[in-house]
C-alpha atoms as a PDB file:
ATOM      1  CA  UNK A   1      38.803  89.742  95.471  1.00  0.00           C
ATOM      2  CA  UNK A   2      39.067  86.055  97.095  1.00  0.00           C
ATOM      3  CA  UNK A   3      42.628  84.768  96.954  1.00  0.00           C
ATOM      4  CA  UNK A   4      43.777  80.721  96.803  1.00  0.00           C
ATOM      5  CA  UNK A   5      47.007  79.578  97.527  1.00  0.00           C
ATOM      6  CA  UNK A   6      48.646  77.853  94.474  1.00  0.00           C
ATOM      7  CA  UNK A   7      49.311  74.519  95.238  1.00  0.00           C
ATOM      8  CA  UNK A   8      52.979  74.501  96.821  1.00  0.00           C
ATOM      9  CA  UNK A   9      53.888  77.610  95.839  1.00  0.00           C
ATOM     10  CA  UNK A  10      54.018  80.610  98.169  1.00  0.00           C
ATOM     11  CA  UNK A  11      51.861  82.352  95.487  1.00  0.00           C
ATOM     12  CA  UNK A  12      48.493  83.588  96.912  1.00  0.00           C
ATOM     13  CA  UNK A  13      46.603  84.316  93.461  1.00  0.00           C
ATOM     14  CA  UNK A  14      43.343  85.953  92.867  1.00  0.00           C
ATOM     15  CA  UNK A  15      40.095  82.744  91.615  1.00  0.00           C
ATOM     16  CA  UNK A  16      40.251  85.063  88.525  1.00  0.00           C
ATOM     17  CA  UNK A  17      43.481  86.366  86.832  1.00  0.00           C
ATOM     18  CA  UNK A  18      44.308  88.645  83.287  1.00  0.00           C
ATOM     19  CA  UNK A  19      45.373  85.931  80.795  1.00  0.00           C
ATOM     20  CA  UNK A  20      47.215  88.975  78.476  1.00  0.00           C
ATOM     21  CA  UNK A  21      46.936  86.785  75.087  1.00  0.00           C
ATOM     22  CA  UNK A  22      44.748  89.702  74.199  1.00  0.00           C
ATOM     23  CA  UNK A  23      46.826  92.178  73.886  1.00  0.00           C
ATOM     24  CA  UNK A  24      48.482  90.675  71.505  1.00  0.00           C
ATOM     25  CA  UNK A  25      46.028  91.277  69.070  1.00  0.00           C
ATOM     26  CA  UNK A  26      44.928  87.279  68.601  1.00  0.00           C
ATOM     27  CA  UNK A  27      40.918  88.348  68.463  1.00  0.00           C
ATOM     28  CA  UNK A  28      40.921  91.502  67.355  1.00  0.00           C
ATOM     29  CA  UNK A  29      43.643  94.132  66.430  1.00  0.00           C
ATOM     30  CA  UNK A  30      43.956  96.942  69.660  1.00  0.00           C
ATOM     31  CA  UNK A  31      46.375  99.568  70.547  1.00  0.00           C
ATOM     32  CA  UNK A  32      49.292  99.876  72.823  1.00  0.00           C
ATOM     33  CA  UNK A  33      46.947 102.667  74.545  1.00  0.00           C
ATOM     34  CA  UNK A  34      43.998 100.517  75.215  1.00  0.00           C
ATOM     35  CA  UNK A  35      46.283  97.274  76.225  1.00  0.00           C
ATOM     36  CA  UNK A  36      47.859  99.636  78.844  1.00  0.00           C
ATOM     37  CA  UNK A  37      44.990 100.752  80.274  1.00  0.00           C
ATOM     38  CA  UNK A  38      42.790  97.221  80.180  1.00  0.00           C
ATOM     39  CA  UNK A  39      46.253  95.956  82.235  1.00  0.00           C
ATOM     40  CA  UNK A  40      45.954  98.529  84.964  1.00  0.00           C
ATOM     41  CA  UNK A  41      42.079  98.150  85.075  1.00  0.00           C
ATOM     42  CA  UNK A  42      42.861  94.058  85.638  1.00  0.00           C
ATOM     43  CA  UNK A  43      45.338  95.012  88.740  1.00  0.00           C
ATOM     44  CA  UNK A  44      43.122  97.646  90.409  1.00  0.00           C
ATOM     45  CA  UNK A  45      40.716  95.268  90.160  1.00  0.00           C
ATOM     46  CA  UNK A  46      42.433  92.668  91.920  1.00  0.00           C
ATOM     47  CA  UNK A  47      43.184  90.553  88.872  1.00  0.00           C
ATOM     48  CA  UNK A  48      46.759  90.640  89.717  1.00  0.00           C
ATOM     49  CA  UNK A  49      48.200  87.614  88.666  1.00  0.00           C
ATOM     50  CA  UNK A  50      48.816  87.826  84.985  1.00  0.00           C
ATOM     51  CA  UNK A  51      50.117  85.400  81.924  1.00  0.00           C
ATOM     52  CA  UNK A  52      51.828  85.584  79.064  1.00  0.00           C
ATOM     53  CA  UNK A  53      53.576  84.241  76.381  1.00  0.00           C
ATOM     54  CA  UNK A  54      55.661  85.058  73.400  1.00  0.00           C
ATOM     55  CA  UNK A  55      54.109  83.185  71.117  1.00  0.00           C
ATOM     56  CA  UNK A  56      50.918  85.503  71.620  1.00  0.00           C
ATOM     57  CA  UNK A  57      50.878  87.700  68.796  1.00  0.00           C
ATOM     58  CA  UNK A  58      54.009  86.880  67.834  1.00  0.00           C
ATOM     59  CA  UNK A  59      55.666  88.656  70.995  1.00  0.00           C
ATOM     60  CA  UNK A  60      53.312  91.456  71.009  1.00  0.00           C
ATOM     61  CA  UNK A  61      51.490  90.770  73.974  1.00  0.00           C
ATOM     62  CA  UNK A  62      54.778  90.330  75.742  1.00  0.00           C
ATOM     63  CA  UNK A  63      55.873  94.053  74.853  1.00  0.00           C
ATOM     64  CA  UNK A  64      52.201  96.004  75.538  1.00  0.00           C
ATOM     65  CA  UNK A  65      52.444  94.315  78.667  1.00  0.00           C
ATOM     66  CA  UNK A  66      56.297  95.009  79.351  1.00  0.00           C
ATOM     67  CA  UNK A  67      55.206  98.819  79.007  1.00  0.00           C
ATOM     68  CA  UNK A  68      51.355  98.967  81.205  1.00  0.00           C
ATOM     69  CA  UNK A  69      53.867  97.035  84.204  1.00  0.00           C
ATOM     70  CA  UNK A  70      56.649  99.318  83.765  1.00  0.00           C
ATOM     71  CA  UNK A  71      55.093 101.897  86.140  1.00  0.00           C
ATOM     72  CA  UNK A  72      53.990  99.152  88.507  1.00  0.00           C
ATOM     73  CA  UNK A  73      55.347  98.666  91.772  1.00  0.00           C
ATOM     74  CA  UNK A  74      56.557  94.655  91.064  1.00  0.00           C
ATOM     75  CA  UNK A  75      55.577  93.471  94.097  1.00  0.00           C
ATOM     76  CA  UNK A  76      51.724  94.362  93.056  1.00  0.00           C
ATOM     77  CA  UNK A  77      51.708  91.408  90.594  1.00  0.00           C
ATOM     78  CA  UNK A  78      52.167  87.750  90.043  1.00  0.00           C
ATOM     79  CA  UNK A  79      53.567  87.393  86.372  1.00  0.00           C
ATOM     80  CA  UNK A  80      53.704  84.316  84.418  1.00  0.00           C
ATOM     81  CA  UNK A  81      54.839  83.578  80.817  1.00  0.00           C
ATOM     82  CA  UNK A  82      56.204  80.533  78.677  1.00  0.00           C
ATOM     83  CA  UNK A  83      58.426  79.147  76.580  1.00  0.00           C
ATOM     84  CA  UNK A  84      59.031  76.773  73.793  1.00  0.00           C
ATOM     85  CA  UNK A  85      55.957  78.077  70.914  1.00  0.00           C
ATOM     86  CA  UNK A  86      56.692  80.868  69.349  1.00  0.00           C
ATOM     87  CA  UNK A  87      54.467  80.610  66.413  1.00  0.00           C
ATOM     88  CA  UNK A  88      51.493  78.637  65.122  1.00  0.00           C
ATOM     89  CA  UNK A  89      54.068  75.860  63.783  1.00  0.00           C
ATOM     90  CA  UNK A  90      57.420  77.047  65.867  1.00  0.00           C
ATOM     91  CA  UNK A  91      58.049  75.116  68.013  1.00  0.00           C
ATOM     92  CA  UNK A  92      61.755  74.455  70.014  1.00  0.00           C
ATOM     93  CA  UNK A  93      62.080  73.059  73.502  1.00  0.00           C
ATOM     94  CA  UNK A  94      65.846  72.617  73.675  1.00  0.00           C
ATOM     95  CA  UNK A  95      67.923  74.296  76.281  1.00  0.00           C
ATOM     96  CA  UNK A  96      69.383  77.217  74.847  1.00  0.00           C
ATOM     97  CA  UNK A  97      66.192  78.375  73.279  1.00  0.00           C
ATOM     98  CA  UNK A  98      64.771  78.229  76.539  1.00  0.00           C
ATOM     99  CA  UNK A  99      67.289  80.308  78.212  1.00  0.00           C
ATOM    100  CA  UNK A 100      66.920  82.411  75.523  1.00  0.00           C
ATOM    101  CA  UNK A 101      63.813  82.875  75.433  1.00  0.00           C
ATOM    102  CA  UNK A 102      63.710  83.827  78.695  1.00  0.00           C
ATOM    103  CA  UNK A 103      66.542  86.474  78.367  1.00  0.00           C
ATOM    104  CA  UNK A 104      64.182  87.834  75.382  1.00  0.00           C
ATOM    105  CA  UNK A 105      61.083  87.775  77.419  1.00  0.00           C
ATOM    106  CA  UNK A 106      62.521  89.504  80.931  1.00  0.00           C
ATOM    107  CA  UNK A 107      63.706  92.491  78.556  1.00  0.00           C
ATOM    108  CA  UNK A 108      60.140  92.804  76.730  1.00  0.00           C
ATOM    109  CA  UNK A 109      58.499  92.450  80.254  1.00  0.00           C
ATOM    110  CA  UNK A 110      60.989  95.191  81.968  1.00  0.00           C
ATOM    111  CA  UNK A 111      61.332  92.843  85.125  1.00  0.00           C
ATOM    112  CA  UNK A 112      64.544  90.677  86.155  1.00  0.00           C
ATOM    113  CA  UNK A 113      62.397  87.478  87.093  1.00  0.00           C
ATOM    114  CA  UNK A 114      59.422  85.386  86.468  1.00  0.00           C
ATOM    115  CA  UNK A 115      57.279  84.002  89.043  1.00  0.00           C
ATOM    116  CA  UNK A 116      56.310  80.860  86.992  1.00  0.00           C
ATOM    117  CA  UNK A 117      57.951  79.655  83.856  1.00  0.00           C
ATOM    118  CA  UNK A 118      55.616  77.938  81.998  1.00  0.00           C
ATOM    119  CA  UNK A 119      56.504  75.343  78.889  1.00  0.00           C
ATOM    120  CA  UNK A 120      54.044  76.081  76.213  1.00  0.00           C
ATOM    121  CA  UNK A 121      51.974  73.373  74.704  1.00  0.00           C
ATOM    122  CA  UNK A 122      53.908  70.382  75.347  1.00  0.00           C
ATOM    123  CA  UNK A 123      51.666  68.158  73.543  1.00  0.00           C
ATOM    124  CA  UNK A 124      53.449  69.134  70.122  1.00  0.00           C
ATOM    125  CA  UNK A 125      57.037  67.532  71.516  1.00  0.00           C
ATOM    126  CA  UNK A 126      57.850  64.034  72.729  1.00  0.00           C
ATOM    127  CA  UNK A 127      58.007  63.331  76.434  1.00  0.00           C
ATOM    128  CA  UNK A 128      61.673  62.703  76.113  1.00  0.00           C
ATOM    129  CA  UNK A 129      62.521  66.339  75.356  1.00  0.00           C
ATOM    130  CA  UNK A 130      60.185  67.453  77.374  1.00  0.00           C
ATOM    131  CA  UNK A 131      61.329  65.631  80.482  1.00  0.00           C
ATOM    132  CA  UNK A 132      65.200  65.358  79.784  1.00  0.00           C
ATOM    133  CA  UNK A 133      65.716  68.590  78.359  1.00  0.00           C
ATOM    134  CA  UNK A 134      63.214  71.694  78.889  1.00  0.00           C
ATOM    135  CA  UNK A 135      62.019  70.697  82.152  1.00  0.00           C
ATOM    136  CA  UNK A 136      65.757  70.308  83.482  1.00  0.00           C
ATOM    137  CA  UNK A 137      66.589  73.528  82.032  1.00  0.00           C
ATOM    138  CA  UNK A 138      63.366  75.051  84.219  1.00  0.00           C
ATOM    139  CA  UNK A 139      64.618  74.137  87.131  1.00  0.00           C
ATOM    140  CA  UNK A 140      67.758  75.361  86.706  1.00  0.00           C
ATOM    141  CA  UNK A 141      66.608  78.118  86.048  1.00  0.00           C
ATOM    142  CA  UNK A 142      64.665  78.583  89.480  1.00  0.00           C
ATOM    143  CA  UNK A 143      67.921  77.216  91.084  1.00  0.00           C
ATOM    144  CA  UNK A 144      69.314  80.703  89.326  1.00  0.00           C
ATOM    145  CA  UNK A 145      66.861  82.824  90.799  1.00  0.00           C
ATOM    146  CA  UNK A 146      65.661  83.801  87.176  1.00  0.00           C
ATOM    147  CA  UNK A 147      62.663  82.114  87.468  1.00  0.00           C
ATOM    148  CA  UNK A 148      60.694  81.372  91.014  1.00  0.00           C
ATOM    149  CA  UNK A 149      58.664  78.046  89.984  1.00  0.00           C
ATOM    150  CA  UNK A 150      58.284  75.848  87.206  1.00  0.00           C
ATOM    151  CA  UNK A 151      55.436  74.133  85.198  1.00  0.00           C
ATOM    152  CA  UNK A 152      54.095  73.076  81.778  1.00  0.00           C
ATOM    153  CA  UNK A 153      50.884  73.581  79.712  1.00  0.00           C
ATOM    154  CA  UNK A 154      48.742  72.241  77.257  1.00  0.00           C
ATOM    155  CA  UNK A 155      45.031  70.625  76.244  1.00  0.00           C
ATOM    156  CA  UNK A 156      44.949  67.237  75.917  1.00  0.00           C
ATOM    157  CA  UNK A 157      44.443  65.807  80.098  1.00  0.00           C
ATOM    158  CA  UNK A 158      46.104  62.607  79.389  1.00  0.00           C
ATOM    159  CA  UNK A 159      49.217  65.009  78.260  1.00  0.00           C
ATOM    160  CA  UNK A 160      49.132  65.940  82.053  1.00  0.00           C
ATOM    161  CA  UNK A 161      48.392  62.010  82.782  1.00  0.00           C
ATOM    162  CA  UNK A 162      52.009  60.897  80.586  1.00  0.00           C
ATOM    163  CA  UNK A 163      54.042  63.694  82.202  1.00  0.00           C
ATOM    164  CA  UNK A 164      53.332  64.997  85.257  1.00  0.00           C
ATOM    165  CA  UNK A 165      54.147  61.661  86.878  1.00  0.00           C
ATOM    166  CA  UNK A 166      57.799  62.120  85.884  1.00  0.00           C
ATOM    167  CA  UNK A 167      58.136  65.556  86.685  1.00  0.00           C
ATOM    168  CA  UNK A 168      58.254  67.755  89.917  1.00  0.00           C
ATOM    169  CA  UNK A 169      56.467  70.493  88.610  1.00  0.00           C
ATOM    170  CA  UNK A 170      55.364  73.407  90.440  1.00  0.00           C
ATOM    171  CA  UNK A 171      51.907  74.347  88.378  1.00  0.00           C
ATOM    172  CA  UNK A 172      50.419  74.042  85.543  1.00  0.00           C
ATOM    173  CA  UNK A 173      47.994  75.661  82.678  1.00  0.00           C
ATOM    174  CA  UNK A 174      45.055  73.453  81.347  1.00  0.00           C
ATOM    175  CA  UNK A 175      42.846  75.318  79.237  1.00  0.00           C
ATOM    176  CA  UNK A 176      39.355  74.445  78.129  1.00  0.00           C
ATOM    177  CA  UNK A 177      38.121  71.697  80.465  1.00  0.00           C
ATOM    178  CA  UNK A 178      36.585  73.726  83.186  1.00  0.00           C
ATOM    179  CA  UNK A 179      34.026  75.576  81.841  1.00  0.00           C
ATOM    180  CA  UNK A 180      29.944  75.150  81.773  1.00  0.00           C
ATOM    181  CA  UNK A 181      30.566  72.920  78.574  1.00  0.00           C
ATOM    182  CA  UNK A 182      33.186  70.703  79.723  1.00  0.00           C
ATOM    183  CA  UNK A 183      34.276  69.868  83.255  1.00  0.00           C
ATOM    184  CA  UNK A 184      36.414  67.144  82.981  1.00  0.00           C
ATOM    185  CA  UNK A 185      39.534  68.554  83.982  1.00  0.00           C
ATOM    186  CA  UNK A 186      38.153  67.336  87.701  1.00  0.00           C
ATOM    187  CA  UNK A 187      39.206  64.021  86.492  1.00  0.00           C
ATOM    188  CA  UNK A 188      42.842  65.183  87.257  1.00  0.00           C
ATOM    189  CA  UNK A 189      42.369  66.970  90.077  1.00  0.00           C
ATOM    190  CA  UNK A 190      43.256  63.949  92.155  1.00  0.00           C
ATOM    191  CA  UNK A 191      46.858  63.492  90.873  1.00  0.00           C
ATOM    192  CA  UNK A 192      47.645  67.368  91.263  1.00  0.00           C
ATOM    193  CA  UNK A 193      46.491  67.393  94.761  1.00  0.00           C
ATOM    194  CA  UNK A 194      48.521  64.437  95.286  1.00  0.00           C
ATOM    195  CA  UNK A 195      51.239  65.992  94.005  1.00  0.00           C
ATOM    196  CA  UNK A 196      50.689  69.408  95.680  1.00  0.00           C
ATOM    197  CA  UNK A 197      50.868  71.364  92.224  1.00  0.00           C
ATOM    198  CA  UNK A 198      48.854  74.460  91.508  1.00  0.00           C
ATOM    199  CA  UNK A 199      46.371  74.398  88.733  1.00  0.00           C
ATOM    200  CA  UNK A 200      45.878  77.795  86.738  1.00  0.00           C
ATOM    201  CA  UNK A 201      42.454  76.978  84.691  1.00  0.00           C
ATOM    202  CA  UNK A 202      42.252  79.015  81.367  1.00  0.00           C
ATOM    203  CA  UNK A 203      39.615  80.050  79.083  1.00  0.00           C
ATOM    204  CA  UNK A 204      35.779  79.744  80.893  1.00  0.00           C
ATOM    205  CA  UNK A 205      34.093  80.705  77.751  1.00  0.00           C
ATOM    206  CA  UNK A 206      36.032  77.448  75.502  1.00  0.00           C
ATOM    207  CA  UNK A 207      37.469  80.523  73.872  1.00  0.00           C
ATOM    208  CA  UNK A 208      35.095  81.859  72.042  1.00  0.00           C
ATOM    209  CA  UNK A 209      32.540  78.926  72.422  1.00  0.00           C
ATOM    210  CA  UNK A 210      30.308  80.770  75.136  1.00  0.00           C
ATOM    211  CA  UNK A 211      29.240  83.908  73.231  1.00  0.00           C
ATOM    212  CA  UNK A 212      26.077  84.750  71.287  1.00  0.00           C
ATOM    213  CA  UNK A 213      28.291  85.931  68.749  1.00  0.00           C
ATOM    214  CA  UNK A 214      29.257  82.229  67.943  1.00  0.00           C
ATOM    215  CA  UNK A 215      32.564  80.648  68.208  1.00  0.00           C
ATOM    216  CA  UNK A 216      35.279  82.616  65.698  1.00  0.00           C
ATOM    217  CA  UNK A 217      35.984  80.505  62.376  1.00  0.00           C
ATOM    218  CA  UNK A 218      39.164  79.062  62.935  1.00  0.00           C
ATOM    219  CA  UNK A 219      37.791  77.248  66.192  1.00  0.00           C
ATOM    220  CA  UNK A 220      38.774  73.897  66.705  1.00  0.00           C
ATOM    221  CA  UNK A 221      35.436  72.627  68.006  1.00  0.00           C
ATOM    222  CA  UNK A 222      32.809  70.912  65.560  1.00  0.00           C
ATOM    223  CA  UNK A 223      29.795  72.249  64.145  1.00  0.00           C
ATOM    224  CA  UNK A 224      27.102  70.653  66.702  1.00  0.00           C
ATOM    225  CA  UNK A 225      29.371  71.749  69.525  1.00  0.00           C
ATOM    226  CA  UNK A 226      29.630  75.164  68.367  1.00  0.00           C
ATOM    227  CA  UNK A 227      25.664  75.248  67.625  1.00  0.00           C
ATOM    228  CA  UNK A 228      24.543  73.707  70.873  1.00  0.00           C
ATOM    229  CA  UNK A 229      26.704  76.844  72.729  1.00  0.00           C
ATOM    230  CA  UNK A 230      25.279  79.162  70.483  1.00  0.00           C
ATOM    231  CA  UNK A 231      21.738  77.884  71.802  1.00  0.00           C
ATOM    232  CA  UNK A 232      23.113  78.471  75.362  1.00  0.00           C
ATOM    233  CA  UNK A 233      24.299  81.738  74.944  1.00  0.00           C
ATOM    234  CA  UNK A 234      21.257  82.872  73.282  1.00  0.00           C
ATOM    235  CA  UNK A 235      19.268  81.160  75.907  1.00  0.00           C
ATOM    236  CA  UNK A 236      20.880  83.715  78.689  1.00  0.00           C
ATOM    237  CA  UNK A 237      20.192  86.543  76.819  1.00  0.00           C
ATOM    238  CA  UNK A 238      16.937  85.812  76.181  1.00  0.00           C
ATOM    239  CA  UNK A 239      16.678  85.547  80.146  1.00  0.00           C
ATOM    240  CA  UNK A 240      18.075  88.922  80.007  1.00  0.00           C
ATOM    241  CA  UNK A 241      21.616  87.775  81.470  1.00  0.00           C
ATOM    242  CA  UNK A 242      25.205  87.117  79.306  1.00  0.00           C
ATOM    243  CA  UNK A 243      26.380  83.464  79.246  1.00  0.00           C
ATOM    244  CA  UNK A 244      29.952  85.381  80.268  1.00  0.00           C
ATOM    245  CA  UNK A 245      29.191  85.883  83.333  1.00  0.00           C
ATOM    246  CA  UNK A 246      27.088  82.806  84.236  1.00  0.00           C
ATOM    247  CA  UNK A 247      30.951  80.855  82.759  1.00  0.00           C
ATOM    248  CA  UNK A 248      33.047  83.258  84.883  1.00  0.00           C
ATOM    249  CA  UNK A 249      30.905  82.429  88.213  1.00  0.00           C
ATOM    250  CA  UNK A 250      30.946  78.867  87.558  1.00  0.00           C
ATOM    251  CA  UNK A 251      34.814  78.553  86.788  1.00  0.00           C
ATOM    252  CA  UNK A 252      35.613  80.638  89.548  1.00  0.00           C
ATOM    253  CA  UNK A 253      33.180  78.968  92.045  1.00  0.00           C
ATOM    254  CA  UNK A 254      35.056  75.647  92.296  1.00  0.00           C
ATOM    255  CA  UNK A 255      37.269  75.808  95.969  1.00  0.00           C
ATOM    256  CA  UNK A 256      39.749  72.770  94.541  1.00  0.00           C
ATOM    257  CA  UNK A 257      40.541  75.022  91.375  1.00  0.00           C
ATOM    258  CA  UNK A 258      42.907  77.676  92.234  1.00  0.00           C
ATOM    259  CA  UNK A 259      42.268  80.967  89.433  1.00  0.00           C
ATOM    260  CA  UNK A 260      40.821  80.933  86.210  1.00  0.00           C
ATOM    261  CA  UNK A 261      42.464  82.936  83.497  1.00  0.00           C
ATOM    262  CA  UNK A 262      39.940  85.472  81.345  1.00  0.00           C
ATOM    263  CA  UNK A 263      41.424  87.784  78.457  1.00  0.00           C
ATOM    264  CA  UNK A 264      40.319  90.482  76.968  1.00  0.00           C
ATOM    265  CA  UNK A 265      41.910  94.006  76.186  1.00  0.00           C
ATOM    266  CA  UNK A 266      38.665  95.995  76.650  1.00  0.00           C
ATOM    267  CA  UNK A 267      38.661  98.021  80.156  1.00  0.00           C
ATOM    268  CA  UNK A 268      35.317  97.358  80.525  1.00  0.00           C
ATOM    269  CA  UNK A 269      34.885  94.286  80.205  1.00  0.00           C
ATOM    270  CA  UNK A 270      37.945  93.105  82.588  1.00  0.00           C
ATOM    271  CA  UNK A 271      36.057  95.738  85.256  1.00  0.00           C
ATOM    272  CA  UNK A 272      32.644  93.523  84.634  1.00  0.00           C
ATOM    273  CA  UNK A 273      34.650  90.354  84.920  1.00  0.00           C
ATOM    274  CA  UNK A 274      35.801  91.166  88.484  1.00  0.00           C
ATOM    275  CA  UNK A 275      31.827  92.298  89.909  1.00  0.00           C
ATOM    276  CA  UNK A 276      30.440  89.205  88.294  1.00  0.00           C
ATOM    277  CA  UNK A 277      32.778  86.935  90.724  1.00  0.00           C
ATOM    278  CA  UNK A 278      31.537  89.530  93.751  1.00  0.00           C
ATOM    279  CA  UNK A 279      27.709  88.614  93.032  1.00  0.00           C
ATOM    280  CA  UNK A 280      26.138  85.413  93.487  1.00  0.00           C
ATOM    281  CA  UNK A 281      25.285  82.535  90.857  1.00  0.00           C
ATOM    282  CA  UNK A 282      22.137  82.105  89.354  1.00  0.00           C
ATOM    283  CA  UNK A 283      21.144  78.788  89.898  1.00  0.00           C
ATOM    284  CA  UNK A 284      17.809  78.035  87.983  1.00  0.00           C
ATOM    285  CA  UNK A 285      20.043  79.698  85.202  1.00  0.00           C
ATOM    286  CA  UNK A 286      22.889  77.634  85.484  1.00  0.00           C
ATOM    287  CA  UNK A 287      20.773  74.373  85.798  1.00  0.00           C
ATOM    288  CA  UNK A 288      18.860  75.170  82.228  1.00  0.00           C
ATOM    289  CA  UNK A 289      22.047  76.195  80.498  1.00  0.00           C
ATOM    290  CA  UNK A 290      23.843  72.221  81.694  1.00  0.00           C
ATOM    291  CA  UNK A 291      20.756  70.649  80.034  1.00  0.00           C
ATOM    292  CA  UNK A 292      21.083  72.819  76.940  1.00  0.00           C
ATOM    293  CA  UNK A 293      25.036  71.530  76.830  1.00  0.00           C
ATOM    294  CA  UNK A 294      24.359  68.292  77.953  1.00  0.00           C
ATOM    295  CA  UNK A 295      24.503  66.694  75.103  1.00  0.00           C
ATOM    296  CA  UNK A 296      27.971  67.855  74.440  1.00  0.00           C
ATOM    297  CA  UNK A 297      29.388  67.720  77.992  1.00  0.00           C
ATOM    298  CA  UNK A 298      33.528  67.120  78.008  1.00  0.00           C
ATOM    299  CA  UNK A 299      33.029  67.194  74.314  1.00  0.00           C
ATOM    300  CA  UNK A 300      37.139  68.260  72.676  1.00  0.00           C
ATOM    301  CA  UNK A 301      38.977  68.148  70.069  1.00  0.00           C
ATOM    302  CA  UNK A 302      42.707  66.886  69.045  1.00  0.00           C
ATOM    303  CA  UNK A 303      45.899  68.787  69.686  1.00  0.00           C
ATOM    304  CA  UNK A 304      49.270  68.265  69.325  1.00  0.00           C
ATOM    305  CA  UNK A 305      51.024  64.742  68.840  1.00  0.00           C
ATOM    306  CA  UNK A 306      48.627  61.734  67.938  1.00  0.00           C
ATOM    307  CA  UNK A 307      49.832  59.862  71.556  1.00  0.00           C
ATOM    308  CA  UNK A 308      47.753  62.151  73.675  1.00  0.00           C
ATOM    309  CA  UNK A 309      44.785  62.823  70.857  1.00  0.00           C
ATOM    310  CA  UNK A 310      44.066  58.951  69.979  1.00  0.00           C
ATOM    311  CA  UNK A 311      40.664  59.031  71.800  1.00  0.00           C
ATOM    312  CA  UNK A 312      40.075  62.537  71.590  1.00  0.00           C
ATOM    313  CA  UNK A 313      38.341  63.961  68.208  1.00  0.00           C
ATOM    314  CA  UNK A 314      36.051  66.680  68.013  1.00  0.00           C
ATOM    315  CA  UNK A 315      32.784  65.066  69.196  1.00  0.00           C
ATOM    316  CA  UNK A 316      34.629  62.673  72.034  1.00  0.00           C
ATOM    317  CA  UNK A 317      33.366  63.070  75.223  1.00  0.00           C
ATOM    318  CA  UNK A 318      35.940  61.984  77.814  1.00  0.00           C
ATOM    319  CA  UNK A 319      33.084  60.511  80.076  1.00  0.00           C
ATOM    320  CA  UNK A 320      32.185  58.008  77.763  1.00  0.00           C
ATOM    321  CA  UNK A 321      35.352  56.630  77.061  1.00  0.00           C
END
């Protein structure tokens, strides 16, 4: 599989990489079995850089994944996880919950460091905390050895605008704003490669957007968003392709964006993930499917503080701000 570097890291990552949220049950219930096995189909596939998180079903996906790596050699994977959520409404970004944290998460993962320490969702804390407190406590962390590099996450872009300015971060996770329905995390593509930090992009199909099963109910995104990708996705299939694999090509096309994070805890479907990348893009496809989204291009929704989601509701589209 093609590898990028990752910004100034020495981390050469695969364009896609096994986001493990899955396995923590979040869209459907699975096994420890199956979660095993989908994990070692993602690495012999070459989808070796993997993320986590505790917060993902409520440490769940932490511990499947603690036991499918167990047997792996470490140096066959990059491994990334997070701190600071740890549930839907949990939040705590104060320094000994992050050490904690990370104490709790090296035992569940069976490994004595992480490559990159993520913070997770910083839009629900102020800045202050965020940039006097947990980032601090990040890097001294990596100063420890515990952790190799250091970076934050979230959705809203001008979250990324606010902090990343005041903060020598190593990467980051944006999730949502590179896919074929929004693109407008290329808007900050500029200040990261200014900055030299890697950029993991998560979630091609706007999680759960892309599908011609329709976007699952608790989905942020508003009714004529959620329609108009419906209309795409049923638009591939009636061209006798699957709109996941016309988002995978696209989000993994892009040379200036690093890897793109897929989940899913079904072998199969990891194992199709990783021959889509190998085969080219469908053009005429691709170019039917933009005008179908058009409409709704860079379309969002709010998340998090009201700061970074005051010109951001559910029908806002970034360009026309």
């Amino acid at each position: 599989m093609k590898r990028r570097t990752l910004g100034k890291t020495e981390l050469n990552v695969p364009v896609l990489s096994f986001g493990a949220s899955s396995l923590g049950s979040v869209f459907r219930d699975i096994d420890r079995d199956e979660g095993i096995r989908t994990v070692h189909a993602a690495v012999d596939a070459g989808l070796n850089y993997i993320d986590v998180s505790p917060y993902y079903g409520l440490t769940k996906a932490e511990t499947v994944l603690g036991e499918a790596i167990q047997s792996l050699p470490r140096s066959s994977y990059i491994l990334s996880t997070k701190a600071g959520r740890y549930g839907e409404d949990e939040f705590d970004f104060s320094r000994k919950r992050i050490q904690d944290s990370v104490q709790e998460s090296l035992a569940r993962l069976h490994t004595d460091y992480i490559d990159i320490l993520f913070l997770h969702d910083i839009e629900f804390a102020s800045p202050e905390i965020i940039i006097e407190e947990a980032f601090p406590t990040l890097l001294r962390l990596k100063e420890q050895g515990v952790i190799r590099y250091a970076g934050v996450c979230g959705l809203p872009l001008s979250l990324f605008e606010k902090v990343l300015p005041r903060i020598d971060a190593d990467a980051i996770i944006s999730y949502c704003h590179y896919a074929l329905n929004d693109t407008s995390l290329l808007s900050l593509l500029p200040l990261l490669e200014k900055k030299n930090m890697g950029l993991v992009n998560a979630s091609p199909l706007s999680m759960g957007l892309l599908s011609t099963r329709g976007a699952p109910a608790w989905h942020p995104a508003d009714d004529r968003v959620k329609q108009l990708c419906l209309k795409a996705a049923q638009f591939c299939a009636e061209q006798g392709s699957d709109i996941a694999k016309l988002a995978v090509q696209f989000s993994t096309a892009n040379e200036r964006i690093p890897t793109t994070l897929v989940s899913s805890a079904n072998e199969r479907n990891i194992i199709n993930n990783a021959s889509w990348i190998e085969e080219p893009l469908d053009q005429s496809l691709l170019e039917e499917v933009l005008k179908i989204l058009a409409p709704l291009q860079n379309a969002t929704w709010p998340s998090g503080r009201a700061e970074y989601s005051t010109n951001n509701s559910n029908m806002t589209s970034k360009g026309e701000q």
